[in-house]
Protein backbone atom coordinates (compact mmCIF):
# COMPACT_ATOMS: atom_id res chain seq x y z
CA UNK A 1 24.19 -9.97 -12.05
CA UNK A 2 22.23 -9.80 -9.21
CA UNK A 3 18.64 -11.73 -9.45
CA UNK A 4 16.15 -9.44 -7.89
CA UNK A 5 12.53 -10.72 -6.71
CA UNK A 6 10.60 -7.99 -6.59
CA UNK A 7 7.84 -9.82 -3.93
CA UNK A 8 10.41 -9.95 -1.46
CA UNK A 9 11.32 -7.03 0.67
CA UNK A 10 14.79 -8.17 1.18
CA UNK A 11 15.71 -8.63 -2.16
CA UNK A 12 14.39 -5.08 -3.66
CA UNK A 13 15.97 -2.85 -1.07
CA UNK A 14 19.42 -4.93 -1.23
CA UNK A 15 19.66 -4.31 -5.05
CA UNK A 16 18.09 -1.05 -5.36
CA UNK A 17 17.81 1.10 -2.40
CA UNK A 18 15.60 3.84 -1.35
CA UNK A 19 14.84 3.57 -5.56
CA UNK A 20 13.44 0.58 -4.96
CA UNK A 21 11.04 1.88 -2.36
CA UNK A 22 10.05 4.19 -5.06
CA UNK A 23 9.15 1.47 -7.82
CA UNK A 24 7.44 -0.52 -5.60
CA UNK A 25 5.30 1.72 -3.58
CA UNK A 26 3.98 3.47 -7.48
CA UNK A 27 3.51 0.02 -8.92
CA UNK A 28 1.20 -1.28 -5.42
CA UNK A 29 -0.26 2.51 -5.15
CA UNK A 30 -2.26 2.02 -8.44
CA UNK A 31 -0.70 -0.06 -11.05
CA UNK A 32 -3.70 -2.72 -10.68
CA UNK A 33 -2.59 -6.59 -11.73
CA UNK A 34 1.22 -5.36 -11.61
CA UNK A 35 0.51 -3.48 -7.76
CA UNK A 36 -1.75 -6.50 -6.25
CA UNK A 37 1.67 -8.91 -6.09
CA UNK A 38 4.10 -6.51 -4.38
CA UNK A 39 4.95 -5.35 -1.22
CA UNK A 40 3.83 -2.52 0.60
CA UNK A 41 3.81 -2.44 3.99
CA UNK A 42 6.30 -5.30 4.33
CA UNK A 43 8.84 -2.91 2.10
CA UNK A 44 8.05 0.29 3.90
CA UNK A 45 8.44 -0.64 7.68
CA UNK A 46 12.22 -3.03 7.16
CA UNK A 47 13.07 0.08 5.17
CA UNK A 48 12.97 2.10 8.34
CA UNK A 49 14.61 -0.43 10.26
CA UNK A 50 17.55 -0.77 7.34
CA UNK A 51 18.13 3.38 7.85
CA UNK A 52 18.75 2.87 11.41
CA UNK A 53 20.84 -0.07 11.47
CA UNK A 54 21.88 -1.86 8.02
CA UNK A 55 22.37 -4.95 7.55
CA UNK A 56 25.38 -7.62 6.73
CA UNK A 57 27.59 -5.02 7.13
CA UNK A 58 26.37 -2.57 4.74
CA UNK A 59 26.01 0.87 5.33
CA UNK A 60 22.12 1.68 6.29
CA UNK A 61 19.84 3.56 4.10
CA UNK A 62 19.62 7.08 4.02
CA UNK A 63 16.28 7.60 5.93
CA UNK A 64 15.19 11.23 4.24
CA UNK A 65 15.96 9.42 1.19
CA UNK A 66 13.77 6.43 1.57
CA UNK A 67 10.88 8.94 2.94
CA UNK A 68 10.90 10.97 0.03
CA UNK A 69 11.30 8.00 -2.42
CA UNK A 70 8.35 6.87 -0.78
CA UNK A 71 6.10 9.48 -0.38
CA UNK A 72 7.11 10.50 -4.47
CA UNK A 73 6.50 6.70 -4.70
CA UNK A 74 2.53 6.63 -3.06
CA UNK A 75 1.33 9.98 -4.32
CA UNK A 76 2.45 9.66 -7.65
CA UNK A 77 1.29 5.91 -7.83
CA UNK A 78 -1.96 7.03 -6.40
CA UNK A 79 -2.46 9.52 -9.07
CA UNK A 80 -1.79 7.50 -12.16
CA UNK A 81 -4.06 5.05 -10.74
CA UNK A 82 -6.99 7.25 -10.78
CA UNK A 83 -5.92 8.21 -14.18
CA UNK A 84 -6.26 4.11 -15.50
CA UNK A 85 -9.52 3.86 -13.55
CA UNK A 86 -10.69 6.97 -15.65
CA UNK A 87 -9.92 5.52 -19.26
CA UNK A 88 -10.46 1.68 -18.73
CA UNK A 89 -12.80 1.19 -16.18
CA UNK A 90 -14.70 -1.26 -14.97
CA UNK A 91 -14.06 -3.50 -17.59
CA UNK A 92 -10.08 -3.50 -16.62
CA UNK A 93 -10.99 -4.61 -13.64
CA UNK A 94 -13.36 -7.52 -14.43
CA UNK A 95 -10.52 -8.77 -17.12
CA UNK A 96 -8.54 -9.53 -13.52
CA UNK A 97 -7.35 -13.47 -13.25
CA UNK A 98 -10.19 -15.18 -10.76
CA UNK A 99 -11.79 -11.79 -10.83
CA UNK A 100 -10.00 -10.99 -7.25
CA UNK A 101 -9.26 -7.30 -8.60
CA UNK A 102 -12.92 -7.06 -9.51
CA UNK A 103 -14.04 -8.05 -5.63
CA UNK A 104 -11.53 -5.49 -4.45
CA UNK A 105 -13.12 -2.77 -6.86
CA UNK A 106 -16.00 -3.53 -5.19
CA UNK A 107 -15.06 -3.35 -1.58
CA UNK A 108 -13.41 0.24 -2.47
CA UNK A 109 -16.55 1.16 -4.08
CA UNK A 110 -18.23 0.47 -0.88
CA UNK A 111 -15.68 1.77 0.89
CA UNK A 112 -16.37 4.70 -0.70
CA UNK A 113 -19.89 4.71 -0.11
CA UNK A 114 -19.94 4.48 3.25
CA UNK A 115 -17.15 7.00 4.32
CA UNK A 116 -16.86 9.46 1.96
CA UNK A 117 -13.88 10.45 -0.26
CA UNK A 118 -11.55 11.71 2.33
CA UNK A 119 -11.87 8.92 4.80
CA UNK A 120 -11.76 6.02 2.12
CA UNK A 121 -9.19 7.56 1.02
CA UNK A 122 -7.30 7.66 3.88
CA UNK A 123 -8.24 4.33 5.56
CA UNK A 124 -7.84 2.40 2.15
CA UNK A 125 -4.11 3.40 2.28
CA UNK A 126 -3.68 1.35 4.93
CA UNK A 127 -5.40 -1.66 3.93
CA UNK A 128 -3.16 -4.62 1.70
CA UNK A 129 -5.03 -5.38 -1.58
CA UNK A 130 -7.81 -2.54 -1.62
CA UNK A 131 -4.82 0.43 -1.43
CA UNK A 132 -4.11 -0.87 -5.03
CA UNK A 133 -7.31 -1.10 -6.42
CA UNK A 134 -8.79 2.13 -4.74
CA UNK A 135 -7.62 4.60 -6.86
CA UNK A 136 -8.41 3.14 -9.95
CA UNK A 137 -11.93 2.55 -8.30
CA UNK A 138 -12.32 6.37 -7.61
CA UNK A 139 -11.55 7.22 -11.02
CA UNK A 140 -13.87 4.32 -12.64
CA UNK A 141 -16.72 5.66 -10.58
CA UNK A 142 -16.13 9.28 -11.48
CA UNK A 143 -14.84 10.97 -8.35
CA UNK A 144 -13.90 14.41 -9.03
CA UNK A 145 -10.03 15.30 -9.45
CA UNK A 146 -9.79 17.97 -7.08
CA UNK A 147 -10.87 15.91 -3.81
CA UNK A 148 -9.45 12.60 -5.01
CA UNK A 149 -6.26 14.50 -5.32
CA UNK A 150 -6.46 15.94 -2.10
CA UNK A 151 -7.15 13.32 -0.19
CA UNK A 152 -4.81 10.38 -1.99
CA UNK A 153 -1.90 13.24 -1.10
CA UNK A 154 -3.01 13.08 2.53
CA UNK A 155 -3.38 9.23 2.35
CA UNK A 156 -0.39 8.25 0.24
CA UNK A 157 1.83 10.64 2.94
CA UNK A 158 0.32 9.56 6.27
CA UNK A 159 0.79 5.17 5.26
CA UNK A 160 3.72 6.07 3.78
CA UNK A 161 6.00 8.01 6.24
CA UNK A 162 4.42 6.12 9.18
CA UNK A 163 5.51 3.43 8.30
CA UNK A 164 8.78 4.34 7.38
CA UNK A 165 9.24 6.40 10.49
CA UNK A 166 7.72 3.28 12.95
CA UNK A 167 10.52 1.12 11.71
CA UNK A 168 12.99 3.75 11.61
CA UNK A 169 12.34 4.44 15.76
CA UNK A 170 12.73 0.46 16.21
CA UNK A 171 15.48 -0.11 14.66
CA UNK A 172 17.44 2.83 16.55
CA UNK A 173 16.10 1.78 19.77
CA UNK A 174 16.15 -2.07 20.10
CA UNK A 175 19.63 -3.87 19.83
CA UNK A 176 19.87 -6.33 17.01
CA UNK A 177 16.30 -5.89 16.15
CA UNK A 178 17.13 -7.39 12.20
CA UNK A 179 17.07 -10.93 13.72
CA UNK A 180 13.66 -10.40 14.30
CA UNK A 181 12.71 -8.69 11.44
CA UNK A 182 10.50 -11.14 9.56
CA UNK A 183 8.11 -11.60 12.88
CA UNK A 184 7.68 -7.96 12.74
CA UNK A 185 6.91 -7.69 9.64
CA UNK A 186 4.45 -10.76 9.62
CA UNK A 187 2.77 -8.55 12.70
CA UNK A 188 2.24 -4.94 10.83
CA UNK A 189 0.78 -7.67 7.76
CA UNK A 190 -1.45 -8.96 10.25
CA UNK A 191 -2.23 -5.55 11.41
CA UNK A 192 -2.84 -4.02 7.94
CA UNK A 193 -5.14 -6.83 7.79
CA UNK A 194 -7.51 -5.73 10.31
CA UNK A 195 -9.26 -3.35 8.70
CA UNK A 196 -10.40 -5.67 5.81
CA UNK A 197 -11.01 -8.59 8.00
CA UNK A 198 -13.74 -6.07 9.80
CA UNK A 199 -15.25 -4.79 6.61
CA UNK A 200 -15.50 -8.27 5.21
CA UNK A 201 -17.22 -9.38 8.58
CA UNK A 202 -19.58 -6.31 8.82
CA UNK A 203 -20.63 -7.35 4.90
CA UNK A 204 -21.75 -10.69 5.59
CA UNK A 205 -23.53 -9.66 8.31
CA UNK A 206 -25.10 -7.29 6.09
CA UNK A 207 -26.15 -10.32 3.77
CA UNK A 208 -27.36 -12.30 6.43
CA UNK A 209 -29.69 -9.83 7.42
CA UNK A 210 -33.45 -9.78 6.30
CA UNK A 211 -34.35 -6.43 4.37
CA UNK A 212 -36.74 -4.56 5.96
């Protein structure tokens, strides 16, 4: 039997494929304490690489596969998120170990706030952490179905194609590029990163300031 970690890229798409795409991208699209440990980003883009190349001699991964598998995977994911938001709430959130789900809640509330549903939405995709508490944010705080739905479709297909697709185009254009697959990777974490790293600056700057 093959022992499967299901934190590590490598591991997930070696035993299960574009299926594993699917299960993982669901479980970090809205599955709250289950979502927050697993990959997103770092499954999605070596996914992309894997269909143009393969690995270790295997044959690569069916690309149309692993896009539907994981846009089924962040829509769907997306949606039953909103749904736990709706019936547990705020007070699933605050029952979070070191109450880190709770201080994402809160950054997609504000997120929400700020932009409006259709750009949170969309932006939240793309940021590690918040993408898995969003949804059950938006339905904790009461957004209606129709937009939510809208929007998280938009959202859950733009992060999770692009992805797929940007790792795709380098693996079928640069020679060997799986022996420098974990530096890549580490870069589109750091990149997914931004966008928090900005919001969390622009808070405390918003703390430090005197009221009016």
């Amino acid at each position: 039997m093959i022992a499967v970690n299901p934190t590590d890229s490598s591991s997930v798409l070696a035993a299960f494929g574009a299926l594993g795409v699917l299960a993982v991208v669901f479980a970090e699209s809205g599955l709250l304490v289950v979502g927050f440990f697993l990959p997103g980003d770092t499954l999605l883009f070596p996914a992309g690489v894997l269909c143009a190349s393969g690995t270790d001699g295997r044959a690569p991964l069916e690309l149309w596969q692993v896009l539907l598998c994981a846009a089924v995977g962040a829509v769907a994911g997306g949606q039953v998120g909103f749904l736990i938001g709706r019936h547990g709430g705020r007070a699933l959130l605050a029952r979070s170990p070191g109450g880190r789900l709770e201080e994402a809640a809160g950054r997609a509330e504000r997120l929400l706030a700020r932009y409006g549903y259709g750009k949170a939405l969309v932006i939240g995709r793309f940021v590690p952490l918040l993408r898995t508490v969003l949804h059950p944010a938006a339905g904790a705080l009461g957004v209606p179905v129709r937009p939510f739905t809208l929007w998280q479709v938009v959202g859950g297909l733009l992060w999770s194609q692009s992805l797929v697709l940007a790792g795709y185009l380098l693996g079928a254009s640069v020679p060997q590029v799986d022996d420098w697959l974990l530096p890549l990777v580490a870069l589109v974490v750091l990149l997914s990163l931004l966008p928090l790293a900005v919001e969390v600056r622009r808070e405390r700057r918003r703390r430090r300031t005197p009221p009016d």
